[in-house]
N, C-alpha and C. Protein backbone atom coordinates (compact mmCIF):
# COMPACT_ATOMS: atom_id res chain seq x y z
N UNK A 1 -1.60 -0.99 -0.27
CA UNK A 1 -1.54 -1.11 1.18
C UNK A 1 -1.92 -2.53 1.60
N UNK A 2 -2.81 -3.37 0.78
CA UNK A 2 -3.32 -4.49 1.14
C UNK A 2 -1.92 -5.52 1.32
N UNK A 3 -1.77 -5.36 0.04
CA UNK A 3 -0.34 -6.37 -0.25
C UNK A 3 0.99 -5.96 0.40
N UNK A 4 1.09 -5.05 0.27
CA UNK A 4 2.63 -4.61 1.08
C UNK A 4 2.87 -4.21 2.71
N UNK A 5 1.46 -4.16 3.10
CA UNK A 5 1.15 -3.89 4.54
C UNK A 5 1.82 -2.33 5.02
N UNK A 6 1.56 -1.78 3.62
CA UNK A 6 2.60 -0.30 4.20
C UNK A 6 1.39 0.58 4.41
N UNK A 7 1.96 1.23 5.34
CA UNK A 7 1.29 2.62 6.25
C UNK A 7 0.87 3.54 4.62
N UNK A 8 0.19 4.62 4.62
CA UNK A 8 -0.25 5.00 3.22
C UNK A 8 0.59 6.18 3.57
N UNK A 9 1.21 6.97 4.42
CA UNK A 9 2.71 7.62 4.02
C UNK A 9 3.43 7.31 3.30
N UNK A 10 3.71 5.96 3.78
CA UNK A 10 5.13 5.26 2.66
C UNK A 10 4.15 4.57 1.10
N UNK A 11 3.35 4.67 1.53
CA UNK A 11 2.94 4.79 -0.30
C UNK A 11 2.69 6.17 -0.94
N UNK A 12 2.44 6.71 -0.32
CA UNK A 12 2.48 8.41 -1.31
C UNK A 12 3.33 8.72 -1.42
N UNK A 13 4.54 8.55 -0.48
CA UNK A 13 6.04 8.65 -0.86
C UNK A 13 6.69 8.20 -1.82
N UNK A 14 5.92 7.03 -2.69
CA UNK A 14 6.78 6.59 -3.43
C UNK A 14 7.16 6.88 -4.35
N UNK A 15 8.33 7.05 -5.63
CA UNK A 15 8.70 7.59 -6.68
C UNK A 15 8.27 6.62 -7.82
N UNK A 16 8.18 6.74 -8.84
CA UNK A 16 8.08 5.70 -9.93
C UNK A 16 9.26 4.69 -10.00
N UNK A 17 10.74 5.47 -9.83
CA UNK A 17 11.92 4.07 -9.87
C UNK A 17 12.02 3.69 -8.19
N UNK A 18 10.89 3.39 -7.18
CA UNK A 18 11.02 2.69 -6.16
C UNK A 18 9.63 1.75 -6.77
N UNK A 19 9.78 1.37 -7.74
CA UNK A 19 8.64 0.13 -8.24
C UNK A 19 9.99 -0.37 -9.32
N UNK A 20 10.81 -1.04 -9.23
CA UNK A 20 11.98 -2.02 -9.88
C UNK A 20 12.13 -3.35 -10.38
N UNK A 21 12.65 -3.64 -11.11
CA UNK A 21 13.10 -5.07 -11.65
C UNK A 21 14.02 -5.47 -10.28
N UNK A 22 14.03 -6.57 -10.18
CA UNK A 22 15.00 -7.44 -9.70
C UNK A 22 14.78 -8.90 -9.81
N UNK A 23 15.69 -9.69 -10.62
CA UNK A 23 16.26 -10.74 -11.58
C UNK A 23 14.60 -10.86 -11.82
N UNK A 24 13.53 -11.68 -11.74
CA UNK A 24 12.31 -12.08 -12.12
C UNK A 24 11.19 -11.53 -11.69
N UNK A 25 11.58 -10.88 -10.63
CA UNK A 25 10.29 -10.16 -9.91
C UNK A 25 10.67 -8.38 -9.87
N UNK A 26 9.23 -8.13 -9.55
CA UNK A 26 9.34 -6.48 -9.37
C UNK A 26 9.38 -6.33 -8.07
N UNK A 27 9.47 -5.41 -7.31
CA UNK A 27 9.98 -4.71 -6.06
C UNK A 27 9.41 -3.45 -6.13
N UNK A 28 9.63 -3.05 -4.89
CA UNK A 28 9.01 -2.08 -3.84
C UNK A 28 10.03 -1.62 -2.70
N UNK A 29 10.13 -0.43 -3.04
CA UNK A 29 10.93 -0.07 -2.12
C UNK A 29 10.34 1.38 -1.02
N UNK A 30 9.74 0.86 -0.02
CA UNK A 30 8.87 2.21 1.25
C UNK A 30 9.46 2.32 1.75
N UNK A 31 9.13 3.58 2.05
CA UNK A 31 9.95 5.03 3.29
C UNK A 31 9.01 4.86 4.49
N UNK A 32 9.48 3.56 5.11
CA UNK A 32 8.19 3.59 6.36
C UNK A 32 8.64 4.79 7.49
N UNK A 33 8.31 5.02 8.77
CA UNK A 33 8.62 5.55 9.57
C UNK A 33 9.89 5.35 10.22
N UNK A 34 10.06 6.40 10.83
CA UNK A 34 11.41 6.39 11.38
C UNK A 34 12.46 6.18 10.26
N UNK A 35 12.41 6.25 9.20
CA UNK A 35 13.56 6.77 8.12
C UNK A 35 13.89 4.92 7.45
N UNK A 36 12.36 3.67 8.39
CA UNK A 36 13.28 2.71 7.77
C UNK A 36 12.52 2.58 6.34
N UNK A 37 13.78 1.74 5.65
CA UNK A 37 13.25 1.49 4.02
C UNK A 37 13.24 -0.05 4.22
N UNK A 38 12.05 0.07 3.05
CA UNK A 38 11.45 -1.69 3.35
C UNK A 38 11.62 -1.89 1.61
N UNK A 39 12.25 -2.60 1.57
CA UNK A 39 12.36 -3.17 0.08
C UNK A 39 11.46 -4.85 0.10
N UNK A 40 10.62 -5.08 -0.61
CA UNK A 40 9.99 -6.14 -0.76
C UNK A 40 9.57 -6.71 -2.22
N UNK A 41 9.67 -7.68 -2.60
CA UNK A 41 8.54 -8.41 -3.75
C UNK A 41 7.12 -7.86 -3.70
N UNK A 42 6.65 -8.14 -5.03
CA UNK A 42 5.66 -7.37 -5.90
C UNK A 42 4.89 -8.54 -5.63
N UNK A 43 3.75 -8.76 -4.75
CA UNK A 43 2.59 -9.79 -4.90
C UNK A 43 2.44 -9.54 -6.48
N UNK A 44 2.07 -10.99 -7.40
CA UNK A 44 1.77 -11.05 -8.61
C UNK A 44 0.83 -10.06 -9.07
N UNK A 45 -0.55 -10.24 -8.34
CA UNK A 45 -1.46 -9.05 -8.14
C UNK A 45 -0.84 -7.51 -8.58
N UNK A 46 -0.34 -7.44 -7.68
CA UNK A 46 0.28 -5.64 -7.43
C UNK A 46 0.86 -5.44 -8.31
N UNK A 47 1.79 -6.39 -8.94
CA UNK A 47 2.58 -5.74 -9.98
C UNK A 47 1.94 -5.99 -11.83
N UNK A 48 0.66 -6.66 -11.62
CA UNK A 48 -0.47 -6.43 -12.73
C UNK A 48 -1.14 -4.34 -12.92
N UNK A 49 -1.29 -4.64 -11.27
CA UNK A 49 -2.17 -2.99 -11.11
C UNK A 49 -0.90 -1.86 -11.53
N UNK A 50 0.01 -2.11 -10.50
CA UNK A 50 0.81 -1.09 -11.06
C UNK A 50 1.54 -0.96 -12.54
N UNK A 51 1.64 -2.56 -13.41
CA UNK A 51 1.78 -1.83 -14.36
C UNK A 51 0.82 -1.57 -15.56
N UNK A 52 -0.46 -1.72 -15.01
CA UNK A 52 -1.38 -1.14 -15.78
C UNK A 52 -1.40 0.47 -15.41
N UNK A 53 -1.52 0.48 -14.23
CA UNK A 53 -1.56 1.81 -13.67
C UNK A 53 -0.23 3.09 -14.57
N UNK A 54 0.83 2.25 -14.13
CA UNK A 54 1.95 3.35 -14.93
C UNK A 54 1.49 3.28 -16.62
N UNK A 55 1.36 2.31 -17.27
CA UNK A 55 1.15 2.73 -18.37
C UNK A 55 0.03 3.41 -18.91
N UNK A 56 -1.13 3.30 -17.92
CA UNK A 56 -2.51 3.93 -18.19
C UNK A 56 -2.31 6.12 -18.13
N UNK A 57 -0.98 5.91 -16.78
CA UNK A 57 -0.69 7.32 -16.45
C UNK A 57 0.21 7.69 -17.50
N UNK A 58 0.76 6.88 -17.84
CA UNK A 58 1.81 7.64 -18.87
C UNK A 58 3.16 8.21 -17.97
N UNK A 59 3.54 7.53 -16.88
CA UNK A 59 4.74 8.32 -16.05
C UNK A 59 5.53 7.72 -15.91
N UNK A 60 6.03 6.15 -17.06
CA UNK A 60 6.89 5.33 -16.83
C UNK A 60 8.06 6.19 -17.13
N UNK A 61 8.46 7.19 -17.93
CA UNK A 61 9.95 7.96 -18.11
C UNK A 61 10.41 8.81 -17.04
N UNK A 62 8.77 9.36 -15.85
CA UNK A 62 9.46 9.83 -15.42
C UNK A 62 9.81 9.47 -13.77
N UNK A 63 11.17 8.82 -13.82
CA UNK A 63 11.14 7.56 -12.76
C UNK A 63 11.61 8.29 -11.62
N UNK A 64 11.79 9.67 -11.20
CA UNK A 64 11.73 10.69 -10.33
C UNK A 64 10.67 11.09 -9.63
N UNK A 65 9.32 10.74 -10.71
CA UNK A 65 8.42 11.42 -10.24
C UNK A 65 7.47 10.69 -9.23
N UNK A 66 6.65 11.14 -8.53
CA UNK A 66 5.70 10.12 -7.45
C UNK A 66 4.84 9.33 -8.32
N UNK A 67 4.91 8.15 -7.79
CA UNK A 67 3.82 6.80 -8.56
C UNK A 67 2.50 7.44 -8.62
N UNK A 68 2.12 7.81 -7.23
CA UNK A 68 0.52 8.22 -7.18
C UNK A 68 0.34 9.83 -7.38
N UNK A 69 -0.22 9.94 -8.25
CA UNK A 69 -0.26 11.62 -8.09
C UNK A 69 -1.70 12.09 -7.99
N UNK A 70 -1.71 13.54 -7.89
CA UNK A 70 -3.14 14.30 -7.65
C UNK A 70 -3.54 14.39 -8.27
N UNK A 71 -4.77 14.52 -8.77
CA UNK A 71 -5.73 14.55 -10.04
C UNK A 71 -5.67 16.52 -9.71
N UNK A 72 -5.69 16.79 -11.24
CA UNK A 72 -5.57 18.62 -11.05
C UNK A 72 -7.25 18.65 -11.21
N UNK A 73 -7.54 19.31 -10.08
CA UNK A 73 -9.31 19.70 -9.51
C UNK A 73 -10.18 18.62 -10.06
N UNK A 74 -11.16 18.99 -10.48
CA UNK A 74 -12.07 17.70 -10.92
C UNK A 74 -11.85 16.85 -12.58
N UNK A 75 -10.73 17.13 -13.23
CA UNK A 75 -10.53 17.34 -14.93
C UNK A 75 -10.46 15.65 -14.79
N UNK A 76 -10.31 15.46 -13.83
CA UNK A 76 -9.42 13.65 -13.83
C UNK A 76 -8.81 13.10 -14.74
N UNK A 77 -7.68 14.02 -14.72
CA UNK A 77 -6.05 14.38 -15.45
C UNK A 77 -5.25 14.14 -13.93
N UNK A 78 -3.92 13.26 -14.38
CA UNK A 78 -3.02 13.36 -12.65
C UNK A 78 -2.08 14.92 -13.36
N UNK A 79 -2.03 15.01 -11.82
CA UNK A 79 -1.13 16.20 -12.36
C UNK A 79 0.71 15.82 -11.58
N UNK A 80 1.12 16.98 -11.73
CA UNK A 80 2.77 16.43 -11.66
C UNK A 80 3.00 15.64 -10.17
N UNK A 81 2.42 16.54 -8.67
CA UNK A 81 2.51 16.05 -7.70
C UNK A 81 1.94 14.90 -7.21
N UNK A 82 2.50 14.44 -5.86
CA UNK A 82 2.35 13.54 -5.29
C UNK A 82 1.08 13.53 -4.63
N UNK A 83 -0.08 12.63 -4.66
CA UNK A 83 -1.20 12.38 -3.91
C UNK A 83 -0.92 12.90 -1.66
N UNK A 84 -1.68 13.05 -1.30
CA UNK A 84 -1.51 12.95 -0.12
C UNK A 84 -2.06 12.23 0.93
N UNK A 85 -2.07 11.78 2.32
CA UNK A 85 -2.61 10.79 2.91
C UNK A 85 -3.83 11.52 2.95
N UNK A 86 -4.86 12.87 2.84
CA UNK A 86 -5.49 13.19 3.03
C UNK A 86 -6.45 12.71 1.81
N UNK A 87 -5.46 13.08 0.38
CA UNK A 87 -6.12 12.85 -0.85
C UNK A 87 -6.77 10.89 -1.05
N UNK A 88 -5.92 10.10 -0.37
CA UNK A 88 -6.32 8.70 -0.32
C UNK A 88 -7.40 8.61 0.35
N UNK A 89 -7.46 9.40 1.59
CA UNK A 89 -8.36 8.67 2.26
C UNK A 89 -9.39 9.11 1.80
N UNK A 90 -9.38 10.48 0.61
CA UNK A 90 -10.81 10.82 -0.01
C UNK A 90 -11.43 9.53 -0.79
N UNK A 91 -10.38 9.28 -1.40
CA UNK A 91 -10.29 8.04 -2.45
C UNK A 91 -10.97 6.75 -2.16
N UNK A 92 -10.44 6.40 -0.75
CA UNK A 92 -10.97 5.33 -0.34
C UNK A 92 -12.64 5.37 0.18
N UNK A 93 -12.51 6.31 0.52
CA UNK A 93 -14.24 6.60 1.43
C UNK A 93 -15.26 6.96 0.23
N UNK A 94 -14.79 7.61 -1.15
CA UNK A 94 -15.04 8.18 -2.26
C UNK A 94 -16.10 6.24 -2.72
N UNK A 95 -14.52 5.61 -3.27
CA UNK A 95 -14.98 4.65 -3.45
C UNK A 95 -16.12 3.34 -2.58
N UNK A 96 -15.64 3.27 -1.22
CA UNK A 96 -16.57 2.68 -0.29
C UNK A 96 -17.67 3.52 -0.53
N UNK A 97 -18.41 4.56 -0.67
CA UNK A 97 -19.49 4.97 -0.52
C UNK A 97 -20.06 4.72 -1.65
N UNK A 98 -19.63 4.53 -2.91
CA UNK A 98 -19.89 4.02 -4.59
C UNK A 98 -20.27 2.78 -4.47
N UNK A 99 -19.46 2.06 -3.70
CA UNK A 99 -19.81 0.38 -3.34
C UNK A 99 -20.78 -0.11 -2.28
N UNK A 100 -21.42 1.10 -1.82
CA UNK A 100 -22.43 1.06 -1.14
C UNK A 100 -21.86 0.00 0.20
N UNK A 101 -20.80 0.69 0.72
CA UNK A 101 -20.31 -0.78 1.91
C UNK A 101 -20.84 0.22 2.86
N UNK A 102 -21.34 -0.27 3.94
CA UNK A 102 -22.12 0.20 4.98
C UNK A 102 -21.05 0.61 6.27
N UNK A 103 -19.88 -0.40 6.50
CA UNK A 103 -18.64 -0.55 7.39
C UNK A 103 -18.27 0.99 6.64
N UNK A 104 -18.05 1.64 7.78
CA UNK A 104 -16.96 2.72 8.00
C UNK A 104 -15.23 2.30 7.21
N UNK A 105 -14.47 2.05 6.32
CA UNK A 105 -13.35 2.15 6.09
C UNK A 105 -12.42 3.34 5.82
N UNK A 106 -11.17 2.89 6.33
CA UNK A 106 -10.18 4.07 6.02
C UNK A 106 -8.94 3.98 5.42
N UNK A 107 -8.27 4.21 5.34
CA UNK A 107 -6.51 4.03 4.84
C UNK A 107 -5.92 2.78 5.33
N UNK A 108 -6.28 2.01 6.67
CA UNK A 108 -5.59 1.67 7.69
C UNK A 108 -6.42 0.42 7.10
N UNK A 109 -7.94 0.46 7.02
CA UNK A 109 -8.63 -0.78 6.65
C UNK A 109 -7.40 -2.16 5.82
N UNK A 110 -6.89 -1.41 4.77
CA UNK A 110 -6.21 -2.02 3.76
C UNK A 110 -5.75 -2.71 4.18
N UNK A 111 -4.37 -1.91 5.40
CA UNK A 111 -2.91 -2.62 6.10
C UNK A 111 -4.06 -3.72 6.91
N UNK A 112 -4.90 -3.56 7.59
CA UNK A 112 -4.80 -4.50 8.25
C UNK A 112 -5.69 -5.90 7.71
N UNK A 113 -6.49 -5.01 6.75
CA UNK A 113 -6.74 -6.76 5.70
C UNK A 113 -5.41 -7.47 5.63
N UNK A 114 -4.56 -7.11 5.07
CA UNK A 114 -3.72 -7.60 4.27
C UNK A 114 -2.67 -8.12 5.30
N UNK A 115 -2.46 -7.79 6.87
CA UNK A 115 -1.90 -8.46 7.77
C UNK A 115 -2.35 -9.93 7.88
N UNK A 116 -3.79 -9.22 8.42
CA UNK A 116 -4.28 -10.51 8.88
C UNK A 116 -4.98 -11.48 7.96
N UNK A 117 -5.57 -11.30 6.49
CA UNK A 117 -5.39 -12.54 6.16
C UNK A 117 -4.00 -13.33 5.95
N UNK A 118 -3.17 -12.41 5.43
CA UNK A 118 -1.55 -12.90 5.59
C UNK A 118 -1.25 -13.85 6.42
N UNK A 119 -1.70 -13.41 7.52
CA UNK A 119 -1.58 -14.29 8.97
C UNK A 119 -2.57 -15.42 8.95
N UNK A 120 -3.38 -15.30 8.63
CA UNK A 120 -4.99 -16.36 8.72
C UNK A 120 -4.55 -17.41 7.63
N UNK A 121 -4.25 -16.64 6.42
CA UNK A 121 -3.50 -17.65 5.55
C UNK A 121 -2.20 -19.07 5.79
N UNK A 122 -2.13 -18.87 7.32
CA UNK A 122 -0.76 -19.32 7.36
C UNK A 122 0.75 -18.85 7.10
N UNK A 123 0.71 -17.69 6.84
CA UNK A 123 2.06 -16.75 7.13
C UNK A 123 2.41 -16.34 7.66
N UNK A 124 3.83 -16.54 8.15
CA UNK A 124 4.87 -16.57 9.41
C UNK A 124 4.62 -14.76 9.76
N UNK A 125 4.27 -14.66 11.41
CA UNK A 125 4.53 -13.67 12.22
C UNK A 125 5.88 -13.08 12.23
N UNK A 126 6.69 -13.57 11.24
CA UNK A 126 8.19 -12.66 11.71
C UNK A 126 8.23 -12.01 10.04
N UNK A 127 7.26 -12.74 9.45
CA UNK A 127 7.77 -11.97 7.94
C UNK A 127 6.79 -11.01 7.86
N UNK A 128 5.17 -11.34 8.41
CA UNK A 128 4.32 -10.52 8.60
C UNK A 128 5.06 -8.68 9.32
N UNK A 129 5.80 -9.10 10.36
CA UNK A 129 6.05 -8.21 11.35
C UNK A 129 7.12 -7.59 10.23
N UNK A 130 7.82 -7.59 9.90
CA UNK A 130 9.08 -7.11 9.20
C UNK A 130 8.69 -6.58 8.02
N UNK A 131 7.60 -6.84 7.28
CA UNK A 131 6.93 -6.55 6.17
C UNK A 131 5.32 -5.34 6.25
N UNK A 132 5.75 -4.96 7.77
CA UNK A 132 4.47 -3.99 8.16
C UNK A 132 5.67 -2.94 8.72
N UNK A 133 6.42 -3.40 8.90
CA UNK A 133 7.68 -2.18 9.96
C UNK A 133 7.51 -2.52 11.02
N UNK A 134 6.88 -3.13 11.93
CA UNK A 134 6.53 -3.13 13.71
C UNK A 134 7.75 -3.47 13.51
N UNK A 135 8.35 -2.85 14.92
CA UNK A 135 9.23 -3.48 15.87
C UNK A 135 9.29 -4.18 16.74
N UNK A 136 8.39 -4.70 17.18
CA UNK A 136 7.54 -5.71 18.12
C UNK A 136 6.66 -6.55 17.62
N UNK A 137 6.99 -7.94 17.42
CA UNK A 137 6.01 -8.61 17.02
C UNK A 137 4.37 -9.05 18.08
N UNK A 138 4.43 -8.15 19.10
CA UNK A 138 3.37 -7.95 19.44
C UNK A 138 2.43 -7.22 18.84
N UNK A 139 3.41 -6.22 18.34
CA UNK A 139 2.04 -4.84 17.54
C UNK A 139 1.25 -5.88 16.57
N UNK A 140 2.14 -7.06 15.70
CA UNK A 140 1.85 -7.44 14.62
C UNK A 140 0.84 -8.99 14.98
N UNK A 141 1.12 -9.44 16.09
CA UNK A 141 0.01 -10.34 16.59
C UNK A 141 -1.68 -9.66 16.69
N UNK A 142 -1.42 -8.61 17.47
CA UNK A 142 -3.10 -7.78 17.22
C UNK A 142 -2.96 -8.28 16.20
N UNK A 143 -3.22 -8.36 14.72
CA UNK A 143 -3.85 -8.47 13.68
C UNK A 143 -3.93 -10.09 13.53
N UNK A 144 -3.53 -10.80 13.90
CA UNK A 144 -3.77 -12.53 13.90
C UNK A 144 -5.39 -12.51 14.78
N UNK A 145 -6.19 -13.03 13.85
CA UNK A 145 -7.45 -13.17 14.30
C UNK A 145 -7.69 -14.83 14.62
N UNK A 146 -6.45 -15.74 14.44
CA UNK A 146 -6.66 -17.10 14.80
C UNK A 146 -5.79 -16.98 16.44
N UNK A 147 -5.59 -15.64 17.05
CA UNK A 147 -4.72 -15.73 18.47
C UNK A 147 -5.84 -15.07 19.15
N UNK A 148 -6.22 -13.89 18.77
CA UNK A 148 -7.24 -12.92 19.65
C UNK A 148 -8.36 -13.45 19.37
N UNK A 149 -9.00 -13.42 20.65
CA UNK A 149 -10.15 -13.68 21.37
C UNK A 149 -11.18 -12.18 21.13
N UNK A 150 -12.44 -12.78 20.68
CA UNK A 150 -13.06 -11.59 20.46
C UNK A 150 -13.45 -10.76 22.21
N UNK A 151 -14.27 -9.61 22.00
CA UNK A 151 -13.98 -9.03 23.63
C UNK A 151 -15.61 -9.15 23.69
């Protein structure tokens, strides 16, 4: 979510062959809202995790199946299905509370790290915006913390 700025729907949605080759880089392909598909490049990062991740799961053959899946009850074995936005956000709060972070985080924390340093970094508001789904590059300014004024 950090890197791809996707909503954590369109990451539980994802299948194992919507993580792809193309000529030098890997890809990503999300089911954001409203039915659009966002095909993007693999930050170098992301495509270290995920392919440690697939080979650690063992689900590179099956390229049908969902990238993230459910752990079956506490065995911490994944099992065949797909994780859910409910199951992440256990995940995430699971982990923040392990890391002893005091800040409240959630699912959403991620997307909007990953906007706005994007943005803070010096990266263009139209690739930012197109690479989160907004349709308005207003939605996608909220997250520029070098435009908004604190309140």
């Amino acid at each position: 979510m950090t890197y791809t700025f996707a909503r954590v729907g369109a990451v539980v949605a994802l299948n194992v062959e919507d993580y792809y080759p193309q000529k030098k880089r890997w890809w990503l392909r999300l089911r954001e809202k409203n039915g659009k598909i966002n095909e993007m490049p693999c930050h170098h990062k992301l495509e270290t995790c995920l392919d440690a991740y697939i080979s650690a799961a063992g689900i590179a053959d099956d390229r049908k199946g969902p990238l993230f899946r459910a752990a079956i009850g506490r065995t911490k074995k994944l099992g065949g299905g797909a994780m859910s936005r409910v199951d992440v956000w256990y995940v995430v709060r699971r982990r923040a509370k392990d890391a002893r972070l005091e800040t409240a985080i959630g699912c959403h924390t991620f997307r909007a790290t990953g906007i706005t340093d994007y943005l803070t970094n010096g990266g263009k508001l139209e690739i930012a915006q197109r690479m989160a789904g907004h349709s308005n590059a207003k939605t996608t300014g909220l997250y520029d913390a070098a435009t908004t004024t604190p309140a």
